[in-house]
C-alpha atoms as a PDB file:
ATOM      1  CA  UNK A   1     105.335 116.073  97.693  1.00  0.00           C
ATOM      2  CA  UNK A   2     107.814 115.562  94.984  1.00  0.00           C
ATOM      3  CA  UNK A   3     109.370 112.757  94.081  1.00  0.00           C
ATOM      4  CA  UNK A   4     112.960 112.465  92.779  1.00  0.00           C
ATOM      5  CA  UNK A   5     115.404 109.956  92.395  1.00  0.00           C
ATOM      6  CA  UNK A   6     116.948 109.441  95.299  1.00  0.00           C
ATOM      7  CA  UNK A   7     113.751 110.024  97.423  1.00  0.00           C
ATOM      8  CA  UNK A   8     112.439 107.037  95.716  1.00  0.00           C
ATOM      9  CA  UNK A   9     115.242 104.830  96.001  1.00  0.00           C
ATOM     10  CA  UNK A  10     115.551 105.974  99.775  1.00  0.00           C
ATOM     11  CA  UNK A  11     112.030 104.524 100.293  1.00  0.00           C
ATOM     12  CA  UNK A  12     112.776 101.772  98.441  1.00  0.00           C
ATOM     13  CA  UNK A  13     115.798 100.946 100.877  1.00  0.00           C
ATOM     14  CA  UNK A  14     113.738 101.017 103.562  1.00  0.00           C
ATOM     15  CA  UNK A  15     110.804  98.996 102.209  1.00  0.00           C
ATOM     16  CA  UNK A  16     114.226  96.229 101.304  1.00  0.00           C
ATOM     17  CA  UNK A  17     115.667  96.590 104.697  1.00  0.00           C
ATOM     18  CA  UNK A  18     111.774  95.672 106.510  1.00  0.00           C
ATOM     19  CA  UNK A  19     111.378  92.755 104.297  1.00  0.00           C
ATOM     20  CA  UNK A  20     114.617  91.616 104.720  1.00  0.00           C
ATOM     21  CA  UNK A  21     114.051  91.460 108.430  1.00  0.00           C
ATOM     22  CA  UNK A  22     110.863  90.137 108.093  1.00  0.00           C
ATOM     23  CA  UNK A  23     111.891  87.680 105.997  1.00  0.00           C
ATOM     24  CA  UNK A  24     115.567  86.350 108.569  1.00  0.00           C
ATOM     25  CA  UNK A  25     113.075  86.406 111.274  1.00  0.00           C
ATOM     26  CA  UNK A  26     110.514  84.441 110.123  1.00  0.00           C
ATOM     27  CA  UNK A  27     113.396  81.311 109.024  1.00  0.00           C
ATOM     28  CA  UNK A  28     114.332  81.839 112.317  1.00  0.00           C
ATOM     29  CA  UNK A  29     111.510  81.570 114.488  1.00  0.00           C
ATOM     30  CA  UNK A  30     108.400  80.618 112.503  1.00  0.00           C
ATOM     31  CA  UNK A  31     110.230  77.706 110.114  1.00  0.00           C
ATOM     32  CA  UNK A  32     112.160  74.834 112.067  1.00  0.00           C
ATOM     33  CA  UNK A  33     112.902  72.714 108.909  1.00  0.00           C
ATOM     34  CA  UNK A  34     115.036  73.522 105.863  1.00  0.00           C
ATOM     35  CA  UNK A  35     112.012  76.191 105.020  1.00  0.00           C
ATOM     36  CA  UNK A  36     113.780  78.774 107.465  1.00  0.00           C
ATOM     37  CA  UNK A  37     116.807  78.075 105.459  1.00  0.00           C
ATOM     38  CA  UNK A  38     115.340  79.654 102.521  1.00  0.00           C
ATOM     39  CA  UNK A  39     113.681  82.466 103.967  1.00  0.00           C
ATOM     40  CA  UNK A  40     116.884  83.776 105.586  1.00  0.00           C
ATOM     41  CA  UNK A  41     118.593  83.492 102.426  1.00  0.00           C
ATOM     42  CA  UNK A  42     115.856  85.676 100.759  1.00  0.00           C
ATOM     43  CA  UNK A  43     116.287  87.901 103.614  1.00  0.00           C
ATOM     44  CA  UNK A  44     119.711  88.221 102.837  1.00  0.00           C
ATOM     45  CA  UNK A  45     119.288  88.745  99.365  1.00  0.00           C
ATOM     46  CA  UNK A  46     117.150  91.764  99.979  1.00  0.00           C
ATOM     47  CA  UNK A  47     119.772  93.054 102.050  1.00  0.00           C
ATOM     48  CA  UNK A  48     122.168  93.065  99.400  1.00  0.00           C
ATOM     49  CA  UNK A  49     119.222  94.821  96.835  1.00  0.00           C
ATOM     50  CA  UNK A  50     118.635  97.463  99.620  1.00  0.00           C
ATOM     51  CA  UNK A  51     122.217  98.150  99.382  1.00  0.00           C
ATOM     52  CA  UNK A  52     122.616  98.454  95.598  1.00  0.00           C
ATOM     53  CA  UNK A  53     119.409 101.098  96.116  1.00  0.00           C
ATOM     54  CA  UNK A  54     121.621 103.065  98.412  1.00  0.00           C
ATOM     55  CA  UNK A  55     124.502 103.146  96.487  1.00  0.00           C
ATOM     56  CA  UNK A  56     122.611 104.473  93.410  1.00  0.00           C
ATOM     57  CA  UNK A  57     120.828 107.544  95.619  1.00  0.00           C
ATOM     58  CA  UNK A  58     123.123 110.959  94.712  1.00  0.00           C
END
Protein backbone atom coordinates (compact mmCIF):
# COMPACT_ATOMS: atom_id res chain seq x y z
CA UNK A 1 0.00 0.00 0.00
CA UNK A 2 1.45 3.30 -0.88
CA UNK A 3 1.52 6.09 0.94
CA UNK A 4 1.25 9.67 -0.39
CA UNK A 5 0.50 12.88 0.87
CA UNK A 6 -2.80 13.25 1.12
CA UNK A 7 -3.42 9.55 2.13
CA UNK A 8 -1.46 10.37 5.14
CA UNK A 9 -2.95 13.49 6.07
CA UNK A 10 -6.47 11.81 5.41
CA UNK A 11 -5.58 9.31 8.19
CA UNK A 12 -4.31 11.78 10.15
CA UNK A 13 -7.79 13.68 10.03
CA UNK A 14 -9.41 10.92 11.14
CA UNK A 15 -7.07 9.86 13.96
CA UNK A 16 -7.75 14.18 15.00
CA UNK A 17 -11.41 13.91 14.55
CA UNK A 18 -11.53 10.38 17.16
CA UNK A 19 -9.48 12.12 19.68
CA UNK A 20 -11.22 15.10 19.49
CA UNK A 21 -14.39 13.27 20.35
CA UNK A 22 -12.85 11.32 22.76
CA UNK A 23 -11.45 13.99 24.31
CA UNK A 24 -15.35 16.59 24.41
CA UNK A 25 -16.81 13.47 25.70
CA UNK A 26 -14.80 12.62 28.35
CA UNK A 27 -15.10 16.71 29.91
CA UNK A 28 -18.46 16.00 29.49
CA UNK A 29 -19.32 12.95 31.14
CA UNK A 30 -16.28 11.54 32.97
CA UNK A 31 -14.97 15.18 34.58
CA UNK A 32 -17.66 17.21 36.69
CA UNK A 33 -15.16 19.92 37.90
CA UNK A 34 -13.21 22.51 35.92
CA UNK A 35 -11.10 19.24 34.58
CA UNK A 36 -13.94 18.68 31.85
CA UNK A 37 -13.36 22.24 31.03
CA UNK A 38 -10.02 21.51 29.78
CA UNK A 39 -10.55 18.42 28.07
CA UNK A 40 -13.27 19.89 25.83
CA UNK A 41 -11.08 22.63 24.99
CA UNK A 42 -8.36 20.11 23.87
CA UNK A 43 -11.05 18.44 22.06
CA UNK A 44 -11.71 21.43 20.31
CA UNK A 45 -8.34 22.20 19.54
CA UNK A 46 -7.91 18.95 17.72
CA UNK A 47 -10.81 19.78 15.79
CA UNK A 48 -9.36 22.77 14.48
CA UNK A 49 -5.75 20.60 13.71
CA UNK A 50 -7.94 17.95 11.91
CA UNK A 51 -9.14 20.71 9.83
CA UNK A 52 -5.83 22.37 8.90
CA UNK A 53 -4.90 18.43 7.83
CA UNK A 54 -7.81 18.55 5.47
CA UNK A 55 -7.21 21.63 4.01
CA UNK A 56 -3.58 20.71 3.14
CA UNK A 57 -4.74 17.11 1.35
CA UNK A 58 -4.70 17.94 -2.78
Amino acid sequence: MAMNKNTVLAWATILMIIMGVVLILMGAYRYDDVAGWGFATVGIGFFAIAWVFNALKG
